[in-house]
N, C-alpha and C. Protein backbone atom coordinates (compact mmCIF):
# COMPACT_ATOMS: atom_id res chain seq x y z
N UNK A 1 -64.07 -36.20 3.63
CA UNK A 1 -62.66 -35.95 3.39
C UNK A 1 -62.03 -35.31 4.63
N UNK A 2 -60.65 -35.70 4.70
CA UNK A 2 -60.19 -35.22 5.88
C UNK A 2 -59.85 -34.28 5.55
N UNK A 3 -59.91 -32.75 7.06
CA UNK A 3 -59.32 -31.70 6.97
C UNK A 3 -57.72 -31.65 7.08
N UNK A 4 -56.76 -31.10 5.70
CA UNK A 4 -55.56 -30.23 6.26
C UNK A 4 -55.41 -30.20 7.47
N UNK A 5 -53.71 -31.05 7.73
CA UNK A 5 -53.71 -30.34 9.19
C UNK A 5 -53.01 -29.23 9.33
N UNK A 6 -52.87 -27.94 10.17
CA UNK A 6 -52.89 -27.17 10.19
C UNK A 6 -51.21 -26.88 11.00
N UNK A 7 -50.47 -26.20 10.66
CA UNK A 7 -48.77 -26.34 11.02
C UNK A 7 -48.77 -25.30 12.19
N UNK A 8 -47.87 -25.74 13.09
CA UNK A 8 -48.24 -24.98 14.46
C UNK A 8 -46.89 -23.83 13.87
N UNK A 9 -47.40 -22.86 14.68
CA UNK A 9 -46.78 -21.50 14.41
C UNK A 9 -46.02 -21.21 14.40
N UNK A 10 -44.67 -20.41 14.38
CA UNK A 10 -43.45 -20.01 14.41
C UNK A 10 -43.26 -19.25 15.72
N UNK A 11 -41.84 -19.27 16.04
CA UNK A 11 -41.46 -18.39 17.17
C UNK A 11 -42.22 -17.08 17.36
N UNK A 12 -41.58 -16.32 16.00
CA UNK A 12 -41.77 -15.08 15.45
C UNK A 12 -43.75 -14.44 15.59
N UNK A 13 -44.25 -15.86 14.73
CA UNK A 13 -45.50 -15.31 15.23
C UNK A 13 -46.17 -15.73 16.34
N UNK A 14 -45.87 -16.45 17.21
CA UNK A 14 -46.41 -16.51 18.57
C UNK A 14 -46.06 -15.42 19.45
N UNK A 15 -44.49 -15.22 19.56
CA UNK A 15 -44.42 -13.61 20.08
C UNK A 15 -45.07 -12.61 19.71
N UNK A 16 -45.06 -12.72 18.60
CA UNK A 16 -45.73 -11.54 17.46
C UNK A 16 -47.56 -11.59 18.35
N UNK A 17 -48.38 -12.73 18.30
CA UNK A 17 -49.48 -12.94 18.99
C UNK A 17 -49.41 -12.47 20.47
N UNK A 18 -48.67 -13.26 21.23
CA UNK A 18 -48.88 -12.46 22.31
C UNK A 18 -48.65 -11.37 22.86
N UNK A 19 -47.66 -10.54 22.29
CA UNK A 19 -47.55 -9.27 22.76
C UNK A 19 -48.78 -8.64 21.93
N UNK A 20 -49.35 -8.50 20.87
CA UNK A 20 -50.29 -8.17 20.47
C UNK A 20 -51.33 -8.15 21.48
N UNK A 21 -51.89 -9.35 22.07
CA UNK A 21 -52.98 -9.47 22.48
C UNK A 21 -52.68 -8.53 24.16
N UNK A 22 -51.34 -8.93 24.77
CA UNK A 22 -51.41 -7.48 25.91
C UNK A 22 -51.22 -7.12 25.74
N UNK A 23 -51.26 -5.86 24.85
CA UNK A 23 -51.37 -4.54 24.18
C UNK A 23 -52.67 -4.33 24.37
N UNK A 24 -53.39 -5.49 23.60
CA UNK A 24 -55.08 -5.43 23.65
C UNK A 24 -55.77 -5.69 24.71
N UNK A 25 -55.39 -6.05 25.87
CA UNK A 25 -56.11 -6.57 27.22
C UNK A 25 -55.84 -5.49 27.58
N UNK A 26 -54.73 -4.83 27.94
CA UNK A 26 -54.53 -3.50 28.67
C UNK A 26 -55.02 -2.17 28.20
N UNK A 27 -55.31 -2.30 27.19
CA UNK A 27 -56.04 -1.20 26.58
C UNK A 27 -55.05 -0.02 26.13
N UNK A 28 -53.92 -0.28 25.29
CA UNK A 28 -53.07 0.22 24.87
C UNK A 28 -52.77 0.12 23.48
N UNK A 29 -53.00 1.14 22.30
CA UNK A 29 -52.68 1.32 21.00
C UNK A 29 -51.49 0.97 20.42
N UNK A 30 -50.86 0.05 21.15
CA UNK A 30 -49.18 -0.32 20.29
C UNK A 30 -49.36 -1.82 19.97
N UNK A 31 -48.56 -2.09 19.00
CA UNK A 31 -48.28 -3.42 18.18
C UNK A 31 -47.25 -3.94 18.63
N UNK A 32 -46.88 -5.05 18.22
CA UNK A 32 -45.80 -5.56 18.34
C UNK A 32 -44.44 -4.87 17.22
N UNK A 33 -44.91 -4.64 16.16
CA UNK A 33 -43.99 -4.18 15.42
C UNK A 33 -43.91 -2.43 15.73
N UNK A 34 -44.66 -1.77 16.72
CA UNK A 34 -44.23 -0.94 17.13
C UNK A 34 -42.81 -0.86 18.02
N UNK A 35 -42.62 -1.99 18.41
CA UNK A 35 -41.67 -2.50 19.86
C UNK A 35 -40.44 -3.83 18.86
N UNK A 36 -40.60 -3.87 18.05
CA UNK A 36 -40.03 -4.92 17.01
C UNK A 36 -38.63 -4.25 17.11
N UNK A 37 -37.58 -4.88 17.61
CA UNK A 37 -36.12 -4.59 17.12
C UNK A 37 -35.73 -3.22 18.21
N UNK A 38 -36.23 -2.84 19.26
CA UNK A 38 -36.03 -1.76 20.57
C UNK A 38 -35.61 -2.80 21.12
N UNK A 39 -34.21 -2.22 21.83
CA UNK A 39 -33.21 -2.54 22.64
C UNK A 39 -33.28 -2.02 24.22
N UNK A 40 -34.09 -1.21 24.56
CA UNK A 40 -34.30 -0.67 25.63
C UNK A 40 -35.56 -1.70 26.37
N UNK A 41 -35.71 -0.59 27.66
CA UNK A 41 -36.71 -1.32 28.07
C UNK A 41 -38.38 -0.92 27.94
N UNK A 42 -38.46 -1.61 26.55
CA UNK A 42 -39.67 -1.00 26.06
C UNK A 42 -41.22 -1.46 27.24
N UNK A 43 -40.95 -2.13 27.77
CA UNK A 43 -42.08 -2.59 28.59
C UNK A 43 -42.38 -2.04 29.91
N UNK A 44 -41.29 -1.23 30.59
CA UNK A 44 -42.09 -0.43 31.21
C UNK A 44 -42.41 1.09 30.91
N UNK A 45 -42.50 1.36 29.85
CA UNK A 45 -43.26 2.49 29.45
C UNK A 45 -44.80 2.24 29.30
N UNK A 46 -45.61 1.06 29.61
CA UNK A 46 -46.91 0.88 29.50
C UNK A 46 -47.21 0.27 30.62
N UNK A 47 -48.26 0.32 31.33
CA UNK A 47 -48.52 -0.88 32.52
C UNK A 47 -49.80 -1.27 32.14
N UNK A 48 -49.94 -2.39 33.27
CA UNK A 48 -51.10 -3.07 33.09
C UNK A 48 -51.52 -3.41 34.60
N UNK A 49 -53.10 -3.90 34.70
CA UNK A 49 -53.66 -4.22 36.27
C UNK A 49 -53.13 -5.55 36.20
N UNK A 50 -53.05 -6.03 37.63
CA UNK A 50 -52.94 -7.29 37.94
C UNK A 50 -53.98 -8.52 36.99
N UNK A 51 -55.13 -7.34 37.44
CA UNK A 51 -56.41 -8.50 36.91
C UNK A 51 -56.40 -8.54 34.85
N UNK A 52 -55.63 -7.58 34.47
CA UNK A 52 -55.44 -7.73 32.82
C UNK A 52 -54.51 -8.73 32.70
N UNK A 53 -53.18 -8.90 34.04
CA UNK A 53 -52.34 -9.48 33.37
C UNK A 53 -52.57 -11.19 33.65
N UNK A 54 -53.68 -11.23 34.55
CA UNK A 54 -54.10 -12.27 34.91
C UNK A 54 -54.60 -13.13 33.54
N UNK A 55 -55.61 -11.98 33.34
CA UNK A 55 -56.79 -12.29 31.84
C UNK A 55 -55.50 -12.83 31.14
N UNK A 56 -54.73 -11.90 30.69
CA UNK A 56 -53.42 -12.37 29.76
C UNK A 56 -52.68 -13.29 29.55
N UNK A 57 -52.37 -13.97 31.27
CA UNK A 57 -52.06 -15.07 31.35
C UNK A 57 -52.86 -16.43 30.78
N UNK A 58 -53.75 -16.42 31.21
CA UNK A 58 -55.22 -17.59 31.12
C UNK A 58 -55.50 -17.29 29.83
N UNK A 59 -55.20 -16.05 28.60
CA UNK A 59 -55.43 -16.45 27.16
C UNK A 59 -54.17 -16.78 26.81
N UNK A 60 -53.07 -16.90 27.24
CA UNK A 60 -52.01 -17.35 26.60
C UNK A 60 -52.04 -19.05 26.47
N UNK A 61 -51.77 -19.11 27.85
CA UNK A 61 -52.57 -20.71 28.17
C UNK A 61 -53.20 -21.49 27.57
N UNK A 62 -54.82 -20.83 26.49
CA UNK A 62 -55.38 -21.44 26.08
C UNK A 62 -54.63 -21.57 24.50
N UNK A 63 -54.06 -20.48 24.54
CA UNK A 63 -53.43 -20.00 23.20
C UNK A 63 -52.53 -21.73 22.72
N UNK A 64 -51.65 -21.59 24.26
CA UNK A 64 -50.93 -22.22 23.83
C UNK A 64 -50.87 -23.92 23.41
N UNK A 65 -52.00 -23.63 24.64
CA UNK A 65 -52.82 -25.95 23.95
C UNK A 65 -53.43 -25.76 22.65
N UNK A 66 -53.59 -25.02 22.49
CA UNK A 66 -54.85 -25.14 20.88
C UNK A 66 -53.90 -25.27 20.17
N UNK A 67 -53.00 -23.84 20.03
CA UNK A 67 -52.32 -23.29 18.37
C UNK A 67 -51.25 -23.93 18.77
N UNK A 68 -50.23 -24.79 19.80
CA UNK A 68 -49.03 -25.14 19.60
C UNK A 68 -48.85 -26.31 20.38
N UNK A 69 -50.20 -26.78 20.57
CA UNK A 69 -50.30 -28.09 21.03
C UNK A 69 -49.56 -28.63 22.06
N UNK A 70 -49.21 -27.58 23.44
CA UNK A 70 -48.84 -28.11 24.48
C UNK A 70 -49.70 -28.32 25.49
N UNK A 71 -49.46 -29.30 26.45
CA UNK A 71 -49.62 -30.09 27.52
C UNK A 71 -50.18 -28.58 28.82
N UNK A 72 -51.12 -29.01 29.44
CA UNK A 72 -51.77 -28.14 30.49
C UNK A 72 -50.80 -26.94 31.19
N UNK A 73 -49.82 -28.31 31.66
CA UNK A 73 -48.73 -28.21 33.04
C UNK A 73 -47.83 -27.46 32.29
N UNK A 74 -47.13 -27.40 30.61
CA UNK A 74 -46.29 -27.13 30.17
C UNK A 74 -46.57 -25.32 29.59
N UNK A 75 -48.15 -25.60 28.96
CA UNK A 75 -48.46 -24.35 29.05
C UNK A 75 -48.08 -23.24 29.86
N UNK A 76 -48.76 -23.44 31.14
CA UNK A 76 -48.71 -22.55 32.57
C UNK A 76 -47.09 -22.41 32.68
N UNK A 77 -46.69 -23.05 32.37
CA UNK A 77 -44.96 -22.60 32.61
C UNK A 77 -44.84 -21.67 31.33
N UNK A 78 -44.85 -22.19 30.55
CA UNK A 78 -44.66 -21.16 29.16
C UNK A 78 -44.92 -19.66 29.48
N UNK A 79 -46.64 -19.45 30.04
CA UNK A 79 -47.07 -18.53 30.08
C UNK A 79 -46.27 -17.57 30.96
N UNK A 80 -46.61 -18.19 32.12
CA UNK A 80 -45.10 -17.40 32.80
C UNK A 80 -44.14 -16.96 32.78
N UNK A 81 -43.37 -17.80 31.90
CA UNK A 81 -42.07 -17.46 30.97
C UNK A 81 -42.45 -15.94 30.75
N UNK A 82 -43.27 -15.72 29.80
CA UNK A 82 -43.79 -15.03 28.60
C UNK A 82 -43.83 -13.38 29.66
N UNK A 83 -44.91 -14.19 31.09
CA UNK A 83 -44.71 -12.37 31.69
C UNK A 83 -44.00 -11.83 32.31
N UNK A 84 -42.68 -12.83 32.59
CA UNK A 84 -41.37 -12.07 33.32
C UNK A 84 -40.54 -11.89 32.05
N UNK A 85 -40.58 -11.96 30.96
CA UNK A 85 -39.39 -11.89 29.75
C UNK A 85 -40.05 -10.67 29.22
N UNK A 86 -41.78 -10.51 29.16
CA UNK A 86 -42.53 -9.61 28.13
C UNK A 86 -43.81 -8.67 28.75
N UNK A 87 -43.80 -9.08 29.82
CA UNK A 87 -44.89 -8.55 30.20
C UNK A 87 -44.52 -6.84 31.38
N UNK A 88 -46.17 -6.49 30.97
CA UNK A 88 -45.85 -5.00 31.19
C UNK A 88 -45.93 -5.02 33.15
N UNK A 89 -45.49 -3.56 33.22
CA UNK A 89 -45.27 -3.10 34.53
C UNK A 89 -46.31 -3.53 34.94
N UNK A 90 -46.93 -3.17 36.10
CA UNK A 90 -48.16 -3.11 37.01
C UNK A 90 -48.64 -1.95 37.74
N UNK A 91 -49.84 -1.63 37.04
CA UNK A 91 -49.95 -0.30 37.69
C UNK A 91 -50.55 -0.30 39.27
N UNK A 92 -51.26 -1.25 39.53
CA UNK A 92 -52.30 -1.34 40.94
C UNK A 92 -50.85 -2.20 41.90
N UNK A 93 -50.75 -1.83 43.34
CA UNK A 93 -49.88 -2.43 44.36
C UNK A 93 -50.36 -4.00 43.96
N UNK A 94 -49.36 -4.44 44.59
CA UNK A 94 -49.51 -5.92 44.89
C UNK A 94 -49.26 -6.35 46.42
N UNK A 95 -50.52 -6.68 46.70
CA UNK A 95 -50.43 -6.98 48.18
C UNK A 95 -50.53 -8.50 48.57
């Protein structure tokens, strides 16, 4: 018998997923619904290393071909999107 196919995710919870998960790469105790509905600039009150936000990037990526069924090339843009709109400060220089 064939498996259910499985309905790709909502806005709400894909944001909801990825800010979750850099919270969790960076090693920081906040949720997304900690930061849910703040008007300020909640994202640089936490930072992250280059090399977390790297990790972060490359699970979004995979995130995003599996659970929402985009294209390699379309991913990597997405992801990007994701860490200039959401992603945290940087604590280490960038050289």
């Amino acid at each position: 018998m064939a498996q259910p196919r499985k309905r790709k995710p909502t806005s709400e919870e894909i944001l909801k997923t990825i800010i979750n998960k850099m919270f969790e790469i960076s090693g920081h105790d906040v949720t997304y619904d900690d930061i849910a509905g703040r008007k300020d600039a909640w994202y640089t009150e936490w930072t992250m290393t280059t090399a977390q936000n790297d990790e972060w990037k490359k699970w979004m990526v995979e995130y995003f071909k599996k659970e929402c069924k985009m294209f390699s090339k379309i991913a990597e843009r997405q992801a990007s999107m994701c860490v200039l709109n959401w992603g945290l400060r940087f604590s280490d220089p960038i050289l």
